[in-house]
N, C-alpha and C. Protein backbone atom coordinates (compact mmCIF):
# COMPACT_ATOMS: atom_id res chain seq x y z
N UNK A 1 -13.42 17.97 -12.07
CA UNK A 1 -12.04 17.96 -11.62
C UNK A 1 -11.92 17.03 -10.43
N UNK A 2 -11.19 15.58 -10.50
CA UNK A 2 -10.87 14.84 -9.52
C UNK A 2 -9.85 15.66 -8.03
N UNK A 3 -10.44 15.20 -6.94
CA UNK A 3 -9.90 15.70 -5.87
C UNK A 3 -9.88 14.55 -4.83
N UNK A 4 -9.47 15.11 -4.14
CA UNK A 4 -9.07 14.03 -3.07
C UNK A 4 -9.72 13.30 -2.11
N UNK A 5 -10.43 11.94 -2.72
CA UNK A 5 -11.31 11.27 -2.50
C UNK A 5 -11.65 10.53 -0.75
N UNK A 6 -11.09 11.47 0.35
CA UNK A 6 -11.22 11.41 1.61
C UNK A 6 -12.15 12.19 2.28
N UNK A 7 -12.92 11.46 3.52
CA UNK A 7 -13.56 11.96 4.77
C UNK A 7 -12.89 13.40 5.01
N UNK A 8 -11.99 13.23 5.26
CA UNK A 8 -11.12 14.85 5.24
C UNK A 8 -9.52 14.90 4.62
N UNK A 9 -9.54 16.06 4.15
CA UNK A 9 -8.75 16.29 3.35
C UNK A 9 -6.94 16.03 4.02
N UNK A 10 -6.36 16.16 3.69
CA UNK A 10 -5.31 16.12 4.13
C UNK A 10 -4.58 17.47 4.29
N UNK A 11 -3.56 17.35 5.68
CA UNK A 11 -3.42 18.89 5.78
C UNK A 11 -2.71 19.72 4.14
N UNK A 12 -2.37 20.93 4.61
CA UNK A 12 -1.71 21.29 3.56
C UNK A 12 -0.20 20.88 3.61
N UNK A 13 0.43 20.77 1.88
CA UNK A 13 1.85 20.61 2.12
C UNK A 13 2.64 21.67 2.45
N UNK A 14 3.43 20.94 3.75
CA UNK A 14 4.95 21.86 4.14
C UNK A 14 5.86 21.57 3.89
N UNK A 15 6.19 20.35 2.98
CA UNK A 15 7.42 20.08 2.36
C UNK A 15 7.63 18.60 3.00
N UNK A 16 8.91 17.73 2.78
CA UNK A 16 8.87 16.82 3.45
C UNK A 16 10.16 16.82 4.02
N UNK A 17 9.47 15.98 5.49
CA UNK A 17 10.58 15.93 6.42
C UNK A 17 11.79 15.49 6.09
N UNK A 18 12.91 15.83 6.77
CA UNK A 18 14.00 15.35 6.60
C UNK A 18 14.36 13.78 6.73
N UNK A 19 13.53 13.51 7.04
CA UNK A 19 13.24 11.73 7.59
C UNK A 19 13.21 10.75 6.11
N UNK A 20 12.48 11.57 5.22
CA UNK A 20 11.79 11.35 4.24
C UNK A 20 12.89 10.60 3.29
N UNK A 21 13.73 11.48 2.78
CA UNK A 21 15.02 11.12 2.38
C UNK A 21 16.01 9.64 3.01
N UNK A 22 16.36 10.51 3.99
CA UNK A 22 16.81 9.23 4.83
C UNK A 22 15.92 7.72 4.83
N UNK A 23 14.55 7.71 5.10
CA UNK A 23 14.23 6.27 5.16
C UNK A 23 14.43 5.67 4.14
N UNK A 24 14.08 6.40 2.55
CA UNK A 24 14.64 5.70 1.19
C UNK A 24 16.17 5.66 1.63
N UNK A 25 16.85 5.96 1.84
CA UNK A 25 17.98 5.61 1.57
C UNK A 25 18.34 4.40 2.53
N UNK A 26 17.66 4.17 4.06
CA UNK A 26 17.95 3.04 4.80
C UNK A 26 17.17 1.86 4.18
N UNK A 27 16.17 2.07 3.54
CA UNK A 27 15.58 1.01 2.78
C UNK A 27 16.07 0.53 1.67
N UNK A 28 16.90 1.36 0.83
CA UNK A 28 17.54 0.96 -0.14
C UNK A 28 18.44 -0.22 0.38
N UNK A 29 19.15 0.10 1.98
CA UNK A 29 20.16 -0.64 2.50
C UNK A 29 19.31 -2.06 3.28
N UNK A 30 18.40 -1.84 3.37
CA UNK A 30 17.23 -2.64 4.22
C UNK A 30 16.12 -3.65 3.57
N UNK A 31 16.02 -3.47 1.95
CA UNK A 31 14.99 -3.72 1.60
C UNK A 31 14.52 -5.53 1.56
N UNK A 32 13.65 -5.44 3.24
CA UNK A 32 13.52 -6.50 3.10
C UNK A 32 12.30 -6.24 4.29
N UNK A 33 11.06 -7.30 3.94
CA UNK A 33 10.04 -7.21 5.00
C UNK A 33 9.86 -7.15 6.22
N UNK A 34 10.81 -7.14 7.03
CA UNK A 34 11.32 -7.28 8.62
C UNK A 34 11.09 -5.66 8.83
N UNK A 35 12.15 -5.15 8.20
CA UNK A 35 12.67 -4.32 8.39
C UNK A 35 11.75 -2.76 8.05
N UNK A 36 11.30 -2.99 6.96
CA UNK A 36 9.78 -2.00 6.34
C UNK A 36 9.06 -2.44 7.50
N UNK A 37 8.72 -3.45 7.49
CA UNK A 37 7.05 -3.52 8.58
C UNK A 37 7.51 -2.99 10.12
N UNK A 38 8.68 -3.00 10.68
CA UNK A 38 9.34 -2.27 11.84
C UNK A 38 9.39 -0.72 11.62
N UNK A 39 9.71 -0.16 10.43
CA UNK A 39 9.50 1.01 10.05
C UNK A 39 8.35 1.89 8.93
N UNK A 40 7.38 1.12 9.29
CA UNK A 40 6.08 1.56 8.21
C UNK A 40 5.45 2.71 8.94
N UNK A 41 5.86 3.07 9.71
CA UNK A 41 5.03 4.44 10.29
C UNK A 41 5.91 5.39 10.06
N UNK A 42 7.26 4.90 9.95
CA UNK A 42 8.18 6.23 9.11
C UNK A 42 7.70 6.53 7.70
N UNK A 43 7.90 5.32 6.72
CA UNK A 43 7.32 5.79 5.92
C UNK A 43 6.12 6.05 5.59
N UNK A 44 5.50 5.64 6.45
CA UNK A 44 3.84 6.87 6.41
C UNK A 44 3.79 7.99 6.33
N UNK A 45 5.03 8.94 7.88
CA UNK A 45 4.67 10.03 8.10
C UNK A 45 5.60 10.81 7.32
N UNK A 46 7.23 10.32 6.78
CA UNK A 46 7.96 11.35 6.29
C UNK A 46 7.52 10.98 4.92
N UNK A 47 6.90 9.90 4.08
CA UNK A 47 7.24 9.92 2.75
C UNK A 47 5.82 10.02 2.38
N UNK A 48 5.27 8.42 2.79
CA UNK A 48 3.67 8.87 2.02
C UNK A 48 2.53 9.95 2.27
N UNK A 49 1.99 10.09 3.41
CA UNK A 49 1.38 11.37 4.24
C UNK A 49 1.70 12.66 3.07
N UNK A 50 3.53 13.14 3.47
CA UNK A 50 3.49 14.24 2.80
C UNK A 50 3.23 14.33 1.09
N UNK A 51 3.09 13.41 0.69
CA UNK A 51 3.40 13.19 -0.93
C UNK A 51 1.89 13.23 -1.36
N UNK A 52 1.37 12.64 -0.25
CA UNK A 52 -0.44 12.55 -0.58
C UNK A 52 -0.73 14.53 -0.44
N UNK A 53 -0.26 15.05 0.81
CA UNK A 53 -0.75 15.89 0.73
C UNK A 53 0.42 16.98 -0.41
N UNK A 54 1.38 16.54 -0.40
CA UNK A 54 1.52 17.69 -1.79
C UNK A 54 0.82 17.61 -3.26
N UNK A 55 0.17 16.10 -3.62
CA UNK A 55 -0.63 16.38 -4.49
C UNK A 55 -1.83 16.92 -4.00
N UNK A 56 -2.37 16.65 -3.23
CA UNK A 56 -3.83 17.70 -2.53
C UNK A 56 -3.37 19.24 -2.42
N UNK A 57 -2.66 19.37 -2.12
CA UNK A 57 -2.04 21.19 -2.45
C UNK A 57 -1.69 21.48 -4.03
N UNK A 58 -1.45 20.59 -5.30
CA UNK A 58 -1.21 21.11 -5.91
C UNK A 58 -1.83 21.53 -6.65
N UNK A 59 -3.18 20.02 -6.97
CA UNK A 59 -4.33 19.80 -7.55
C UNK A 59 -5.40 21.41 -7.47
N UNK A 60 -5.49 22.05 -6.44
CA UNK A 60 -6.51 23.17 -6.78
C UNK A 60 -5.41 24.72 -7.11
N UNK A 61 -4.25 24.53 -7.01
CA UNK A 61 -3.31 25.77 -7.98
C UNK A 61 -3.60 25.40 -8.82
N UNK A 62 -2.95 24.00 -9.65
CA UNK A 62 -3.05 23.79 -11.21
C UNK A 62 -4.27 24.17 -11.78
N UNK A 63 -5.64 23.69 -10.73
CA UNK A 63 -7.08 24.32 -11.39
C UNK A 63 -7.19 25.76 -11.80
N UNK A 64 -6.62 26.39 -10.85
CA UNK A 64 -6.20 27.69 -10.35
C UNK A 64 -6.01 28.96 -11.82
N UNK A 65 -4.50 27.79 -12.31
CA UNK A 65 -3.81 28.14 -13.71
C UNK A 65 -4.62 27.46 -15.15
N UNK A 66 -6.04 26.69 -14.42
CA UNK A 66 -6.32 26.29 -15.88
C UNK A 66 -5.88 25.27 -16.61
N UNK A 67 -5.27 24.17 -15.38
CA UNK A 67 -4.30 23.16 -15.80
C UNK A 67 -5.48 21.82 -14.83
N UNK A 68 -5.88 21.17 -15.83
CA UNK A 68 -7.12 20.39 -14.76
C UNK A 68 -6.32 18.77 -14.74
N UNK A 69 -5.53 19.45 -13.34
CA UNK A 69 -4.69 17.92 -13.23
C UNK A 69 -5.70 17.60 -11.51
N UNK A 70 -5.99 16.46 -11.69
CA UNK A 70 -6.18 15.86 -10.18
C UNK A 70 -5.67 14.81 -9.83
N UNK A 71 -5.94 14.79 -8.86
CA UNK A 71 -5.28 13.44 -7.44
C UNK A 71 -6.35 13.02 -6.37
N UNK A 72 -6.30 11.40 -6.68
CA UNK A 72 -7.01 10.97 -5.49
C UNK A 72 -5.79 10.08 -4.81
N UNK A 73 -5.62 9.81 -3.37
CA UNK A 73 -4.94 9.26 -2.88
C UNK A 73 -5.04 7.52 -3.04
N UNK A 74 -5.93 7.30 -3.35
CA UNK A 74 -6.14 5.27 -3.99
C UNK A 74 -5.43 5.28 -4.70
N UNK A 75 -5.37 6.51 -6.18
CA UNK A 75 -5.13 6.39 -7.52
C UNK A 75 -3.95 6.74 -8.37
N UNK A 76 -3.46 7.78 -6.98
CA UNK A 76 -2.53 8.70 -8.16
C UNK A 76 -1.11 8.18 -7.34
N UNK A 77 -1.29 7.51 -6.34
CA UNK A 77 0.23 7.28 -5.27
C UNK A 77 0.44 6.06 -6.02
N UNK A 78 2.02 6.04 -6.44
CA UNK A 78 2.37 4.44 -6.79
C UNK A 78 2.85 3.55 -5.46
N UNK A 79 2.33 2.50 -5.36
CA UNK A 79 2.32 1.99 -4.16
C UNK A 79 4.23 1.67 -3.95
N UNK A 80 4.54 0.92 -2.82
CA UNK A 80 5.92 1.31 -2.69
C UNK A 80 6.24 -0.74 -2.64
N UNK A 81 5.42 -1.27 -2.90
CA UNK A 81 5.88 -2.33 -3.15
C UNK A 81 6.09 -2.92 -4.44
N UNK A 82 6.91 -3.76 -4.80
CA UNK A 82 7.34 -3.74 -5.97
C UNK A 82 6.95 -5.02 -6.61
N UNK A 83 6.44 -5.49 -7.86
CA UNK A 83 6.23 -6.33 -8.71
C UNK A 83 7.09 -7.12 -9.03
N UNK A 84 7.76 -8.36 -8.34
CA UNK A 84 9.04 -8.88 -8.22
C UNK A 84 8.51 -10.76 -9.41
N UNK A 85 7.36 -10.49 -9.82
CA UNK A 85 7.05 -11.40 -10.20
C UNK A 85 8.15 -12.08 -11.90
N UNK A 86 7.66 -11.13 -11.89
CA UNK A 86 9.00 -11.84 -13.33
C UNK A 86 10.32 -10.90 -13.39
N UNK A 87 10.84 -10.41 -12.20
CA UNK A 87 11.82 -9.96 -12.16
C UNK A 87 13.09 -9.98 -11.53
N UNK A 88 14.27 -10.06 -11.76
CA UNK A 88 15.60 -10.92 -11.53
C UNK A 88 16.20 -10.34 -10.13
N UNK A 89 15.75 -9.33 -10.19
CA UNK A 89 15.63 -8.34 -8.75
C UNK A 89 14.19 -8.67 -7.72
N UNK A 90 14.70 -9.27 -6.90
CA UNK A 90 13.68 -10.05 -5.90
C UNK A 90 13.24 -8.89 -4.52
N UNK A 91 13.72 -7.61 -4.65
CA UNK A 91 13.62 -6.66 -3.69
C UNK A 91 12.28 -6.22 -3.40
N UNK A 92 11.78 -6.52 -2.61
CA UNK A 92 10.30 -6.37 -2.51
C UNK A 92 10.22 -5.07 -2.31
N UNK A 93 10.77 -3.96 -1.85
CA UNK A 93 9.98 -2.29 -1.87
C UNK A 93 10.90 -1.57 -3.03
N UNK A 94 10.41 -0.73 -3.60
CA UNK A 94 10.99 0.72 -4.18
C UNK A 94 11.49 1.23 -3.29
N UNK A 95 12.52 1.67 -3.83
CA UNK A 95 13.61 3.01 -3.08
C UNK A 95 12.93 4.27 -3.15
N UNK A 96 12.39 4.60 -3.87
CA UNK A 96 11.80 5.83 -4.19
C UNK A 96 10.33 5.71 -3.94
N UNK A 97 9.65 7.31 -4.47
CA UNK A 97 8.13 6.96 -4.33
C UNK A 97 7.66 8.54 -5.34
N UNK A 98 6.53 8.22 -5.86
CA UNK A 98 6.12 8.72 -6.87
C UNK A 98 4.62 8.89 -6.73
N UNK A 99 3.85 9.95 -7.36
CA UNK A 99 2.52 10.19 -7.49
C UNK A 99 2.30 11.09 -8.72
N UNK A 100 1.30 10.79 -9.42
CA UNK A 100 0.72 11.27 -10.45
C UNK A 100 -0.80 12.11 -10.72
N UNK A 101 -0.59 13.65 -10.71
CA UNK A 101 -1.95 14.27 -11.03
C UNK A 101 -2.28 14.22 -12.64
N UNK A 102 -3.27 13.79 -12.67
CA UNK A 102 -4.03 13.59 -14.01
C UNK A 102 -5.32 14.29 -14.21
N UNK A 103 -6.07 14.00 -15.28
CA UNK A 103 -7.62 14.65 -15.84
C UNK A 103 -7.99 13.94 -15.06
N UNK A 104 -8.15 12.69 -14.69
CA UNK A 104 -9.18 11.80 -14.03
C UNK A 104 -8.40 11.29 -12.78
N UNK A 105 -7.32 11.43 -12.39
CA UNK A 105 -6.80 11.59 -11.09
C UNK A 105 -6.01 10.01 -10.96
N UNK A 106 -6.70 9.33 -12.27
CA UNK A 106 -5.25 7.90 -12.23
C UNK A 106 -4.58 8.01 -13.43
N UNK A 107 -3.33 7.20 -12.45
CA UNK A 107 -1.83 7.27 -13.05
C UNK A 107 -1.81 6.81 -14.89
N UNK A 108 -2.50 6.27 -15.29
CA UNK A 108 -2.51 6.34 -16.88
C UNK A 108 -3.43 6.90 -17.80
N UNK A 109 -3.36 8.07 -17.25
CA UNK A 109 -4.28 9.33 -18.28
C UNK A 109 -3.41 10.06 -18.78
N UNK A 110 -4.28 9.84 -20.18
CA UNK A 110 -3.38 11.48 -20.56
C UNK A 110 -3.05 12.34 -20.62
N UNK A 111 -2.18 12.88 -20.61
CA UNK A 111 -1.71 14.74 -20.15
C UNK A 111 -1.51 14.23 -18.00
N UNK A 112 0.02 14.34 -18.13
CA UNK A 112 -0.31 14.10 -16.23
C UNK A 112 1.01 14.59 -15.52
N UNK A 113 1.12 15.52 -14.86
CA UNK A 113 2.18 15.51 -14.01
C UNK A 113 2.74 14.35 -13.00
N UNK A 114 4.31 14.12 -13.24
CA UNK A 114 4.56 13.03 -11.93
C UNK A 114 5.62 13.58 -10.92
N UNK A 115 5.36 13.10 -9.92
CA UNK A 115 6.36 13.94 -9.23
C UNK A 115 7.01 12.71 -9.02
N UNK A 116 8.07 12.61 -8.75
CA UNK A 116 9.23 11.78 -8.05
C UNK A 116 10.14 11.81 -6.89
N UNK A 117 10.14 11.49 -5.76
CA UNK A 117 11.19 11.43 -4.65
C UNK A 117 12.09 10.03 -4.76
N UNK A 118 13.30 10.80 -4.86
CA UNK A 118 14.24 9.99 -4.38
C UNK A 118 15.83 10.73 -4.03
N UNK A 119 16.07 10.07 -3.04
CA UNK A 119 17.40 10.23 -2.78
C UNK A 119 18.81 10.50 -3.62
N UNK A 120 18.39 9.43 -4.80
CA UNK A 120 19.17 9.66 -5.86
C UNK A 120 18.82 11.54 -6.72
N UNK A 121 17.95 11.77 -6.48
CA UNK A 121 17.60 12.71 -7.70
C UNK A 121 15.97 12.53 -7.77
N UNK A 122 15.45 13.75 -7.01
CA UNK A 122 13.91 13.88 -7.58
C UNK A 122 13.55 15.06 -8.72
N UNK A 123 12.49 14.91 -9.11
CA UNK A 123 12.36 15.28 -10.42
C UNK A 123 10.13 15.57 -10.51
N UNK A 124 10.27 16.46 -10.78
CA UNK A 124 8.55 16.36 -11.40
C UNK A 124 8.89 16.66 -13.22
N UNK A 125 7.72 15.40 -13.84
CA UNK A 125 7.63 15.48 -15.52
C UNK A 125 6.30 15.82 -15.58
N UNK A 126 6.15 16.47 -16.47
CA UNK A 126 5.12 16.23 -17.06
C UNK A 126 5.21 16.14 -18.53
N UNK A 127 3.70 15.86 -19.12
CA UNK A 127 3.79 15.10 -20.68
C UNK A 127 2.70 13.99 -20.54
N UNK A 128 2.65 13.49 -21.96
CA UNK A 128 1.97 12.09 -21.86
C UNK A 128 2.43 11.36 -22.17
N UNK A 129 2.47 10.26 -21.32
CA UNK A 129 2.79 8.94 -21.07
C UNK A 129 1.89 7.74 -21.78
N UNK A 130 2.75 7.27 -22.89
CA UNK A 130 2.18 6.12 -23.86
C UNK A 130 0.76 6.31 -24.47
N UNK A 131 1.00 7.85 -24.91
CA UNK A 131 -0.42 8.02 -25.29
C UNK A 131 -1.07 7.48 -26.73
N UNK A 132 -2.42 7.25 -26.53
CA UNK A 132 -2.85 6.19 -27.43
C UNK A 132 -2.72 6.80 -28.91
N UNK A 133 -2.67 5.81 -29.85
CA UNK A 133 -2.21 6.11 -31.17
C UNK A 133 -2.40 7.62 -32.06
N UNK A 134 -3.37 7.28 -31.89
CA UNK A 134 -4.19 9.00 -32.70
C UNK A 134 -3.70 10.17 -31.55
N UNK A 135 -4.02 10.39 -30.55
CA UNK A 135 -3.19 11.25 -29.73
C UNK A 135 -1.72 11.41 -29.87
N UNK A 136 -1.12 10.42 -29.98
CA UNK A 136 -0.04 10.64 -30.19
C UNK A 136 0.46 11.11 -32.05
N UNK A 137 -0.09 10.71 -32.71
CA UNK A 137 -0.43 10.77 -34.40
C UNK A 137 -0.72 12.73 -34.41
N UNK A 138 -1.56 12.93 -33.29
CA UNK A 138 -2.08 14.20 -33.55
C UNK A 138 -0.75 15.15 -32.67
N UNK A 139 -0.08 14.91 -32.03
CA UNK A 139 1.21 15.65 -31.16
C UNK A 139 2.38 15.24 -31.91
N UNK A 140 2.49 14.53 -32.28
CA UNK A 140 3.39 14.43 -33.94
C UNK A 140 3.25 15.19 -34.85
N UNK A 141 1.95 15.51 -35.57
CA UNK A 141 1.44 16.24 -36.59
C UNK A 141 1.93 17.71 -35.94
N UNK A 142 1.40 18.15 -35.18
CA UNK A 142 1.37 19.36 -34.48
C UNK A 142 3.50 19.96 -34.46
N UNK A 143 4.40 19.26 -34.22
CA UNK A 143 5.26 19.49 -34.07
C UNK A 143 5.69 19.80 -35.24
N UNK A 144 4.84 18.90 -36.75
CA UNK A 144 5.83 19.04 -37.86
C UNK A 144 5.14 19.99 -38.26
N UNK A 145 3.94 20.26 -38.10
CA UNK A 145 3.13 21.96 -38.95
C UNK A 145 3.78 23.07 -38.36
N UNK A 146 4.27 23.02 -37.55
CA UNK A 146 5.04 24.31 -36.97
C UNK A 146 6.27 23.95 -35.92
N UNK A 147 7.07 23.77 -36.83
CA UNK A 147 8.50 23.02 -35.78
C UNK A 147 8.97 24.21 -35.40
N UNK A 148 8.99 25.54 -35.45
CA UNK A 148 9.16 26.70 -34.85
C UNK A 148 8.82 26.77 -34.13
N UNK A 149 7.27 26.74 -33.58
CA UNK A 149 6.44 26.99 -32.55
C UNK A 149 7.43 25.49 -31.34
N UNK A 150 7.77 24.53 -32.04
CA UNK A 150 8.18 23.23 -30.67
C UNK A 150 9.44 23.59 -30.19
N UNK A 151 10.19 24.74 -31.61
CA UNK A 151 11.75 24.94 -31.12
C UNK A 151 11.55 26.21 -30.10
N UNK A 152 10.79 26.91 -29.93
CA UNK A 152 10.59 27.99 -29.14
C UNK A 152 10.11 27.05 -27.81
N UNK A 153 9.78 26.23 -27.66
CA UNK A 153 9.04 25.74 -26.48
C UNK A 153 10.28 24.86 -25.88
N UNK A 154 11.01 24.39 -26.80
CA UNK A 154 12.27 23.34 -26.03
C UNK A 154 13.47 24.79 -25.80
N UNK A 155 13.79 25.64 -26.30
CA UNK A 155 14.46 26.73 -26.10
C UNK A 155 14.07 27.44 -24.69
N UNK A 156 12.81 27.54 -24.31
CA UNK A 156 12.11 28.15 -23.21
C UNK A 156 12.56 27.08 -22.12
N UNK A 157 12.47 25.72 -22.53
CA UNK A 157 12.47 24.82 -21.46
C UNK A 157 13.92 24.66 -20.99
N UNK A 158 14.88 25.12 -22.28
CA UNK A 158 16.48 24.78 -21.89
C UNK A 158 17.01 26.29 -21.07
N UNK A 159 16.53 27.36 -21.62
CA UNK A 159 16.88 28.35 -20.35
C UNK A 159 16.38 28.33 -19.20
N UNK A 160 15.07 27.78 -18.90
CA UNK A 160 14.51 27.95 -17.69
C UNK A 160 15.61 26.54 -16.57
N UNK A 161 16.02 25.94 -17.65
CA UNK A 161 16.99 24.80 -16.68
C UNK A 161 16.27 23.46 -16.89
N UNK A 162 14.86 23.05 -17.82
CA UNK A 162 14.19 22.11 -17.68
C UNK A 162 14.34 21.04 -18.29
N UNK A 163 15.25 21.33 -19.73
CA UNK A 163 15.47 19.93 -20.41
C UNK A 163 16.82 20.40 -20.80
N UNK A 164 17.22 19.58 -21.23
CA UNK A 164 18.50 19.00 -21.62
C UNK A 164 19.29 19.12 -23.00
């Protein structure tokens, strides 16, 4: 079970500051290198810090429940700068910020919780993400041998408030 590949661990999560919110949203209004590198210790302490340590808090519950998701902080944080290389949107940071616990603790494994912050609307998914052919061939199969068993599971997910 991947864990959190630091000298010391990170504290436990207490939620994130109120700051946290707010700097995505001044960056949304800001997003430009001046302005991040003047405020990179905000987003250290309200956004990334806590996000590292809420996957380090979540990673040994989920073990907990039998759910072997991990997080290393190299692997599972999506970095907050953005890939502007072939794209028409020249905004060099994300508004938001995101991390992913997995089997092997990076972001493209299969079976993985993601969590999401943003201002607009945060959200944790889980599921697998572009999973490879036969995996996916075999979670296909599985739905049509017993589409009862998937309608009881999307029914569970629409009362609990989870899908749509």
């Amino acid at each position: 079970m991947p864990s959190l590949a630091e000298p010391f661990p990170p504290p436990p999560f207490i939620g994130f500051p109120p700051d946290a919110l707010a700097f995505l949203r001044e960056l949304s209004a800001n997003n430009e290198r001046a302005w991040f590198n003047a405020n990179k210790a905000r987003y250290e302490t309200a956004v990334r810090d806590p996000l590292i340590s809420l996957a380090a808090t979540l990673a040994p519950r989920l073990a907990k429940a039998k759910l072997p998701l991990g997080a290393d902080p190299k692997k599972s944080m999506f970095r907050i700068h953005r890939d502007v290389r072939f794209s028409k949107d020249k905004s060099p940071y994300k508004t938001h910020a995101g991390a992913v616990l997995s089997r092997n603790g990076e972001k493209m494994a299969p079976g993985s919780l993601y969590v999401h912050i943003d201002p607009a609307g945060s959200m944790v998914v889980a599921g697998f993400y572009m999973p490879e052919p036969p995996v996916l061939a075999k979670l296909r199969r599985a739905v049509v041998e017993d589409p009862n068993a998937w309608a009881k599971v999307e029914a569970a997910l629409r009362r609990a408030g989870l899908a749509a």
